[in-house]
Protein backbone atom coordinates (compact mmCIF):
# COMPACT_ATOMS: atom_id res chain seq x y z
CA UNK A 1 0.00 0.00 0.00
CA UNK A 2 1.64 3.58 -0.72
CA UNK A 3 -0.23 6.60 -0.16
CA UNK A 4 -3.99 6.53 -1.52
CA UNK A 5 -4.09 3.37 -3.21
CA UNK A 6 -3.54 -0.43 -2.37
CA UNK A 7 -1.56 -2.49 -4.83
CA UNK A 8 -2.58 -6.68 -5.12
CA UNK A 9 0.00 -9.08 -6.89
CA UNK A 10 -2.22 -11.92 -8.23
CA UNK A 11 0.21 -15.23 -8.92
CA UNK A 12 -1.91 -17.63 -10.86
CA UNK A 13 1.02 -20.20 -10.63
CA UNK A 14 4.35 -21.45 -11.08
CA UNK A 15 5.91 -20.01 -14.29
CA UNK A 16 2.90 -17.50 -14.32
CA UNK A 17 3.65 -13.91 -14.57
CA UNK A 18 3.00 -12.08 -11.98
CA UNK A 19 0.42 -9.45 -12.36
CA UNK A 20 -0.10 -6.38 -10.68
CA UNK A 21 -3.12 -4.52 -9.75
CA UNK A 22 -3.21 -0.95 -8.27
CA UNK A 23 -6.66 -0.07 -6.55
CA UNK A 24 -7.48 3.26 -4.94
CA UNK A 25 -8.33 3.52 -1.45
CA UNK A 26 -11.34 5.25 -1.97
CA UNK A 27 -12.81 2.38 -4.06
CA UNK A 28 -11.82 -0.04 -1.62
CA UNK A 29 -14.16 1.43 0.70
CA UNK A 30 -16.94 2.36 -1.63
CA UNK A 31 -16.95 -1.56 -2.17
CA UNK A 32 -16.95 -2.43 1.41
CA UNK A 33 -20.02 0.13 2.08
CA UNK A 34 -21.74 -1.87 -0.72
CA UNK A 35 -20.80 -5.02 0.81
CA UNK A 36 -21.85 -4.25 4.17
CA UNK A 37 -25.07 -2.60 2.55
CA UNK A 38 -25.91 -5.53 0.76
CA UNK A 39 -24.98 -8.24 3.44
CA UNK A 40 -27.65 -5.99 6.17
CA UNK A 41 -30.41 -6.68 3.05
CA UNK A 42 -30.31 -9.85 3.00
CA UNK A 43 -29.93 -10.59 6.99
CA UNK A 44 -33.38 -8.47 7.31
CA UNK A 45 -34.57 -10.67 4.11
CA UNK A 46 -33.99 -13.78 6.29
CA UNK A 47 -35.24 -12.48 9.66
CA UNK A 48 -38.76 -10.87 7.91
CA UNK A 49 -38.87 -14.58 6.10
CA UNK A 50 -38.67 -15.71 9.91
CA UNK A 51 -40.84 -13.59 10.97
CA UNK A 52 -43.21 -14.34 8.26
CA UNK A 53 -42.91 -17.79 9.11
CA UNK A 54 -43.37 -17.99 13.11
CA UNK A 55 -46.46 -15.60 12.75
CA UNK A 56 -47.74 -18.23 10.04
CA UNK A 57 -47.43 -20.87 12.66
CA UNK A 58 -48.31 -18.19 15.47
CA UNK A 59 -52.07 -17.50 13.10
CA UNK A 60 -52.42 -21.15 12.51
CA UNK A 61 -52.28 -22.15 16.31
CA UNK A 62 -54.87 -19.20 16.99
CA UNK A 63 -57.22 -20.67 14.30
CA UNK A 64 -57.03 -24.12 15.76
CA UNK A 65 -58.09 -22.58 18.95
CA UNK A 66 -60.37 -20.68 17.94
CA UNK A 67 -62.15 -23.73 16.08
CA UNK A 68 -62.00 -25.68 19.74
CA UNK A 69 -63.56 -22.75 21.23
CA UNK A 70 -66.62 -22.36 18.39
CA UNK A 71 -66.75 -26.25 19.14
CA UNK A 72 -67.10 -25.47 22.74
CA UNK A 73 -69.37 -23.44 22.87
CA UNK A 74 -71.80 -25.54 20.95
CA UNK A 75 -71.65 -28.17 23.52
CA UNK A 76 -72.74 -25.58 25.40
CA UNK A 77 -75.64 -24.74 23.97
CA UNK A 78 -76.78 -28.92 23.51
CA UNK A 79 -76.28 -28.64 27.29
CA UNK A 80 -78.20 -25.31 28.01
CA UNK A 81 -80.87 -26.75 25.66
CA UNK A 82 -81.16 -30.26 27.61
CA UNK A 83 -80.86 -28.06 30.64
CA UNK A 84 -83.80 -26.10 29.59
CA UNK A 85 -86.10 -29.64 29.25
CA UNK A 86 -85.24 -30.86 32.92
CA UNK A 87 -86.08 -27.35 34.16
CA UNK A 88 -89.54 -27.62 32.33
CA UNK A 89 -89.74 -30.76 33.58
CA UNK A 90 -89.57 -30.11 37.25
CA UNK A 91 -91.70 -27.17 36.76
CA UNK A 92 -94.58 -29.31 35.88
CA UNK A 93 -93.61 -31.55 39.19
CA UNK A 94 -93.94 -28.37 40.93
CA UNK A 95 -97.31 -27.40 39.78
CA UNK A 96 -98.41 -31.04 41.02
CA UNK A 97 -96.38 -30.65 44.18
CA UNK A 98 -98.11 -27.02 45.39
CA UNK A 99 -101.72 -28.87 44.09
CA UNK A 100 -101.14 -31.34 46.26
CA UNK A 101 -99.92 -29.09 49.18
CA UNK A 102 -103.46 -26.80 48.14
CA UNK A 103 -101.20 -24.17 46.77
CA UNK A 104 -101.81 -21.91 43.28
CA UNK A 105 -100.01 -23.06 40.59
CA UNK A 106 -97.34 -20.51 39.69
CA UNK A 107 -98.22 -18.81 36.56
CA UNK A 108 -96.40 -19.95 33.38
CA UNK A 109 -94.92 -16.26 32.59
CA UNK A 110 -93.62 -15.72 35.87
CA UNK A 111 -92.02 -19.08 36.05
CA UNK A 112 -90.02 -17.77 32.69
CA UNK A 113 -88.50 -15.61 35.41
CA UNK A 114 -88.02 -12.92 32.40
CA UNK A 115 -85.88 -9.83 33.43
CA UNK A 116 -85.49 -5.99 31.71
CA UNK A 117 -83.84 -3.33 32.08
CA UNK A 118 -80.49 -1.09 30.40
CA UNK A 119 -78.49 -3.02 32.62
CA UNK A 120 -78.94 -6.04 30.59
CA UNK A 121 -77.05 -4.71 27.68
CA UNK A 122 -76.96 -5.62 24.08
CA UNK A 123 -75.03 -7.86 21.50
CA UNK A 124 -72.68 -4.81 20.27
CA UNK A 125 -71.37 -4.56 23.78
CA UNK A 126 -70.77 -7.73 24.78
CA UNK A 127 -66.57 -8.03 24.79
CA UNK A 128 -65.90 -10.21 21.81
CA UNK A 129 -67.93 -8.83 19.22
CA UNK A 130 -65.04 -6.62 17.79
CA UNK A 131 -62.75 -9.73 17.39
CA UNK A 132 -65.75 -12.44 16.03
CA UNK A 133 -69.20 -11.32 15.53
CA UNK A 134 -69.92 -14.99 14.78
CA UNK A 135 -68.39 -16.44 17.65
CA UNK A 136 -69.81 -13.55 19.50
CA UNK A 137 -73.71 -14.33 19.04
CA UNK A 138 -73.13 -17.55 20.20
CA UNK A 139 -71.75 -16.78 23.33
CA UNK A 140 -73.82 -14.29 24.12
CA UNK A 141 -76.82 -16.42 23.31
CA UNK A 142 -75.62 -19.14 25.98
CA UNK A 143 -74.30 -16.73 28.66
CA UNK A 144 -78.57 -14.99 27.91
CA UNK A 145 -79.93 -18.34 28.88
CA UNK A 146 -77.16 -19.32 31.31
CA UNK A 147 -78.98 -16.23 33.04
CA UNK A 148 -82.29 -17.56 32.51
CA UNK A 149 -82.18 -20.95 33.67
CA UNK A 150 -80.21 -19.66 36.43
CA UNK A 151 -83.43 -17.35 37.28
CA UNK A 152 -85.99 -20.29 36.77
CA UNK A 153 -84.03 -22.67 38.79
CA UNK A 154 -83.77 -20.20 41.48
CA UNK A 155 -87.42 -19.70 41.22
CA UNK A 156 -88.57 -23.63 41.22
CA UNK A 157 -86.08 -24.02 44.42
CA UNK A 158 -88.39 -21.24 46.29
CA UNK A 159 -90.96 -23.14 44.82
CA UNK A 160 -90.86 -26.73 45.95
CA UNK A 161 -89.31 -25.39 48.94
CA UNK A 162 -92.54 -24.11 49.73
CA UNK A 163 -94.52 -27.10 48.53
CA UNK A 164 -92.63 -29.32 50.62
CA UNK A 165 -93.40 -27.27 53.64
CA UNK A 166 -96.98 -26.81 53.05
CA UNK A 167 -97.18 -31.05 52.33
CA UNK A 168 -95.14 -31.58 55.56
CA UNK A 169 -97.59 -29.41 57.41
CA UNK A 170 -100.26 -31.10 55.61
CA UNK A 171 -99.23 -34.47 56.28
CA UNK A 172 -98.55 -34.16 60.08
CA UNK A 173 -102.27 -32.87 60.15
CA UNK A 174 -103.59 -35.46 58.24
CA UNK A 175 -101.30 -37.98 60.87
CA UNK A 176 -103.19 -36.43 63.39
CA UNK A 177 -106.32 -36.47 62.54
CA UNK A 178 -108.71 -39.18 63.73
CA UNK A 179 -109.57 -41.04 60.43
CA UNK A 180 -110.17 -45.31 61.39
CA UNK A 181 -112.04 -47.12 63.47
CA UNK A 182 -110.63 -47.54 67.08
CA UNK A 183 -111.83 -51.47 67.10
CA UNK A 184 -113.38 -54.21 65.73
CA UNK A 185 -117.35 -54.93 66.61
CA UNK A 186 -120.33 -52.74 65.49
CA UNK A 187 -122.07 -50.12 66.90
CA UNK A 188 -124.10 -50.44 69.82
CA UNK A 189 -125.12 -46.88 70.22
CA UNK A 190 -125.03 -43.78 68.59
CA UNK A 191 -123.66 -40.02 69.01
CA UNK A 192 -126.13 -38.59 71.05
CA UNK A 193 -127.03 -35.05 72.51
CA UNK A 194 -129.70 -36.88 74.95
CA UNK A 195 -129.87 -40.58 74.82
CA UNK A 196 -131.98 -42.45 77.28
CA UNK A 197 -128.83 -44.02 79.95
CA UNK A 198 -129.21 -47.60 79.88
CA UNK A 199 -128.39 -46.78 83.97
CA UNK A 200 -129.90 -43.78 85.30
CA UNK A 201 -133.14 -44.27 83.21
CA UNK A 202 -133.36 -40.54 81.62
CA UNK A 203 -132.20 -38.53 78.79
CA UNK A 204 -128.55 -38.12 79.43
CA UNK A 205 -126.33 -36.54 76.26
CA UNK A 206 -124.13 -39.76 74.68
CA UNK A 207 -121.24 -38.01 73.84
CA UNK A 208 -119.52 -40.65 71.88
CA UNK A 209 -119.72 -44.11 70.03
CA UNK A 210 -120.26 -47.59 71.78
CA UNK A 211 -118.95 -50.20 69.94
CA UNK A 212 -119.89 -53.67 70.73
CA UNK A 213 -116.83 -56.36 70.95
CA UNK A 214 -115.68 -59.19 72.89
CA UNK A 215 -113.36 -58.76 76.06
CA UNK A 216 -110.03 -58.32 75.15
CA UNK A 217 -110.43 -57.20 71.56
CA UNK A 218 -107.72 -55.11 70.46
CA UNK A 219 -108.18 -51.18 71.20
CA UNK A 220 -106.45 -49.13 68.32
CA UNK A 221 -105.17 -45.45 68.62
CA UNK A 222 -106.91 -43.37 65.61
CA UNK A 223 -104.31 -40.88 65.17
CA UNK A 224 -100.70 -39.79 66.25
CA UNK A 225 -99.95 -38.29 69.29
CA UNK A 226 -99.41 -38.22 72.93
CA UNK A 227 -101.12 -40.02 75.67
CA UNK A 228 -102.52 -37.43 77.81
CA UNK A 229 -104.75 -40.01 80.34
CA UNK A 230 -103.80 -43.93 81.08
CA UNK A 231 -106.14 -45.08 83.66
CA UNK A 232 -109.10 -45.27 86.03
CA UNK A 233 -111.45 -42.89 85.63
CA UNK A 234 -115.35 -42.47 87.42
CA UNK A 235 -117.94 -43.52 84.83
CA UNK A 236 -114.82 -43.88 81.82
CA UNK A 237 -113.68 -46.99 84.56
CA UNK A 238 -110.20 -47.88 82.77
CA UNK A 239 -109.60 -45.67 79.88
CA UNK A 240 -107.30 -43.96 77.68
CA UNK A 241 -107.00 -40.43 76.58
CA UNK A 242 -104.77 -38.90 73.27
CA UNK A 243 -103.83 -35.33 72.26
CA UNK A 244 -103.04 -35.09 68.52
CA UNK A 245 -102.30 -31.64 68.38
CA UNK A 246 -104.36 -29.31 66.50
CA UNK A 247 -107.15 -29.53 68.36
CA UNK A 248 -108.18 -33.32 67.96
CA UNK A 249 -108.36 -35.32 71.09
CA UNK A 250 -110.03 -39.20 71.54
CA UNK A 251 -110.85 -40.81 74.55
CA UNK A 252 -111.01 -45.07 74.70
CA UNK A 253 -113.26 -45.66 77.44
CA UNK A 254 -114.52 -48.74 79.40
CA UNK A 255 -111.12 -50.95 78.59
CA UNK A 256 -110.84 -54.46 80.71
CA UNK A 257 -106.32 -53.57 80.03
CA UNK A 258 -104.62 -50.58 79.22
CA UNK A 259 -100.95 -51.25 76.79
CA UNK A 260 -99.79 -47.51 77.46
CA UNK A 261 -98.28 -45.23 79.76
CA UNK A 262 -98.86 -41.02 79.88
CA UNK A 263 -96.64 -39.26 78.12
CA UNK A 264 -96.06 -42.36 75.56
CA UNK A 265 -96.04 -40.96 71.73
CA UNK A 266 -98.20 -43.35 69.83
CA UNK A 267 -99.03 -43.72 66.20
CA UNK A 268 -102.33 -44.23 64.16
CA UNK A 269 -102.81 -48.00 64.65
CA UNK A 270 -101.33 -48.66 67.39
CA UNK A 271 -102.68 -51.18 70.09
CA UNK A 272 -103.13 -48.89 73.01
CA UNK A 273 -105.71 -51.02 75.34
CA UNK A 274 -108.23 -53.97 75.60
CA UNK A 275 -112.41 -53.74 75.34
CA UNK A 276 -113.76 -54.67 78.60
CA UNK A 277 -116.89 -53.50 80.45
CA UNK A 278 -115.12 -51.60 83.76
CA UNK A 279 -116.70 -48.34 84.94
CA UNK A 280 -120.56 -47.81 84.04
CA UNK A 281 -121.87 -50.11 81.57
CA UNK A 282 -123.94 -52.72 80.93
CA UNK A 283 -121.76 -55.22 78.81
CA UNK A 284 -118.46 -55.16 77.17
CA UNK A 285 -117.59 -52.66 74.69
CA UNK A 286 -115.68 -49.57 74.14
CA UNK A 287 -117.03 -46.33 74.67
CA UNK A 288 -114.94 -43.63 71.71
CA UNK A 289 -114.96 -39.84 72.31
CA UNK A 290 -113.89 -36.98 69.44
CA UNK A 291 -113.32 -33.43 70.60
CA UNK A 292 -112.40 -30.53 68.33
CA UNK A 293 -111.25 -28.04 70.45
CA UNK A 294 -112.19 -29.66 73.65
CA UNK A 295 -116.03 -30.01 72.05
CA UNK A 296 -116.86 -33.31 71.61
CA UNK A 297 -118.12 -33.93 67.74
CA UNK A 298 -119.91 -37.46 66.05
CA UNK A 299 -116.75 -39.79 65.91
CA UNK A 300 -118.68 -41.39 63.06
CA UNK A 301 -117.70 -38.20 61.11
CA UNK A 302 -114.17 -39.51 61.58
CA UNK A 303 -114.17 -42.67 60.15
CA UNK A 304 -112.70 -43.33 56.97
CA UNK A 305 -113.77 -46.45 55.10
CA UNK A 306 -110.29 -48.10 55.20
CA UNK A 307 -109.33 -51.16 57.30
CA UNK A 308 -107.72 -51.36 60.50
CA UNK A 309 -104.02 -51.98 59.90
């Protein structure tokens, strides 16, 4: 190299001559700019073909997904849909359950359980509209009756829970109430506000059933409930006496042997005594009392035409 220029000896082999080649400075760098120029086009070439490629693959993987979702959210809507049938199907249980428990049916567009309002918003608001309207509708049709079943379900649960309490109250009545006859035989004498006493010889008020039976024929408790009275008792002679609760009471009169204690909880059907003939009374039998409210009432009224378990 001397002063401005570079000089290159090219040998092209033995007995060759050698050649000589003078090249300016200045072109020596113009040709390295160029190189360095060209060799920075094509590394960006290379990395935008990268980059080309990886968001290829990146769009592909999104598309995939976004297929899995679509097919997600159909499920979704099968489910929401079969949903939607058990719902309608334990609303008509319900309207059976709350007849049965002598409550109105709820009416058929309240039990929609429809809502209003601004606050619900619309279609064009809901998040992913801007990125697929498609994909959008869909969801927002399945999070709309998400909402709604949610609503109904919420509803029925009020609902039966209701039902259930009005049939449990219902039930423990009907438990209670005097509904059988309290033995076997037939009856030897009436209900009575003044029946002639086969004792004192006048008009006397008869303020229950006789019923005619053998000694020791089974005495049966009408009703649930607690025995109030296990024993002797002037005129009853050995006799039983029941509170059911809401205002029913029965009273087993004239027994020959009493099976219970006071303060024993007894159910309807249960053998609570004997017939006899003890305290005033001609032969055996068993004298029955019903009182509503402490009034006694015509037991025959409370007699259902079923058999004595």
């Amino acid at each position: 190299m001397t002063g401005d220029h570079w000089t290159f000896l090219v040998i092209r082999g033995e007995g060759s001559p050698v050649k000589q080649v003078t090249v300016p400075l200045r072109l020596l760098r113009m040709l390295a700019a160029v190189a360095a120029f060209v060799g920075i086009l094509l590394a960006g070439g290379a990395a935008a073909l990268g980059l080309e490629g990886a968001d290829h693959v990146k769009a592909h993987r999104l598309q995939v997904r976004n297929d899995a979702l679509v097919a997600q959210l159909q499920q979704f809507q099968q489910r929401v849909g079969s949903l939607e049938t058990h719902l309608d199907k334990l609303a008509s249980k319900d309207a059976e359950y709350r007849s049965l428990a002598g409550l109105e049916a709820i009416d058929p567009e309240v039990m929609q359980a429809g809502v209003g309002g601004p606050g619900l918003g619309s279609l064009n608001s809901y998040p992913l509209w801007t990125v697929d309207s498609a994909a959008s509708k869909t969801a927002f049709a399945v999070s709309y009756d998400l909402g709604a079943l949610e609503r109904r379900a919420h509803l029925l649960s009020g609902s039966l829970a209701q039902a259930t309490d009005s049939l449990l109250v219902h039930r423990e009545l009907m438990e209670s109430t005097p509904s059988m006859r309290p033995t076997l035989g037939w009856i030897s004498s009436p209900f009575s506000k003044a029946r002639m006493h086969p004792i004192y010889d006048r008009p006397m008020p008869h303020e229950g059933v006789d019923f005619a039976a053998p000694v020791g024929t089974p005495i049966y408790a009408t009703a649930k409930g607690r025995v109030i009275k296990a024993g002797w008792d002037a005129g009853y002679g050995l006799m039983v006496e029941i509170d059911h609760g809401y205002g029913y009471s029965t009273v087993y009169a004239h027994a020959s042997k009493i099976l219970v204690r006071r303060g024993q909880e007894v159910a309807r059907g249960d053998v609570i005594a004997q017939v006899g003939s003890t305290g005033l009374t001609t032969a055996p039998n068993l004298h029955y009392e019903v009182r509503v409210n402490g009034v006694p009432v015509n037991p025959v009224n409370y007699i259902l035409p079923v058999a004595i378990p």
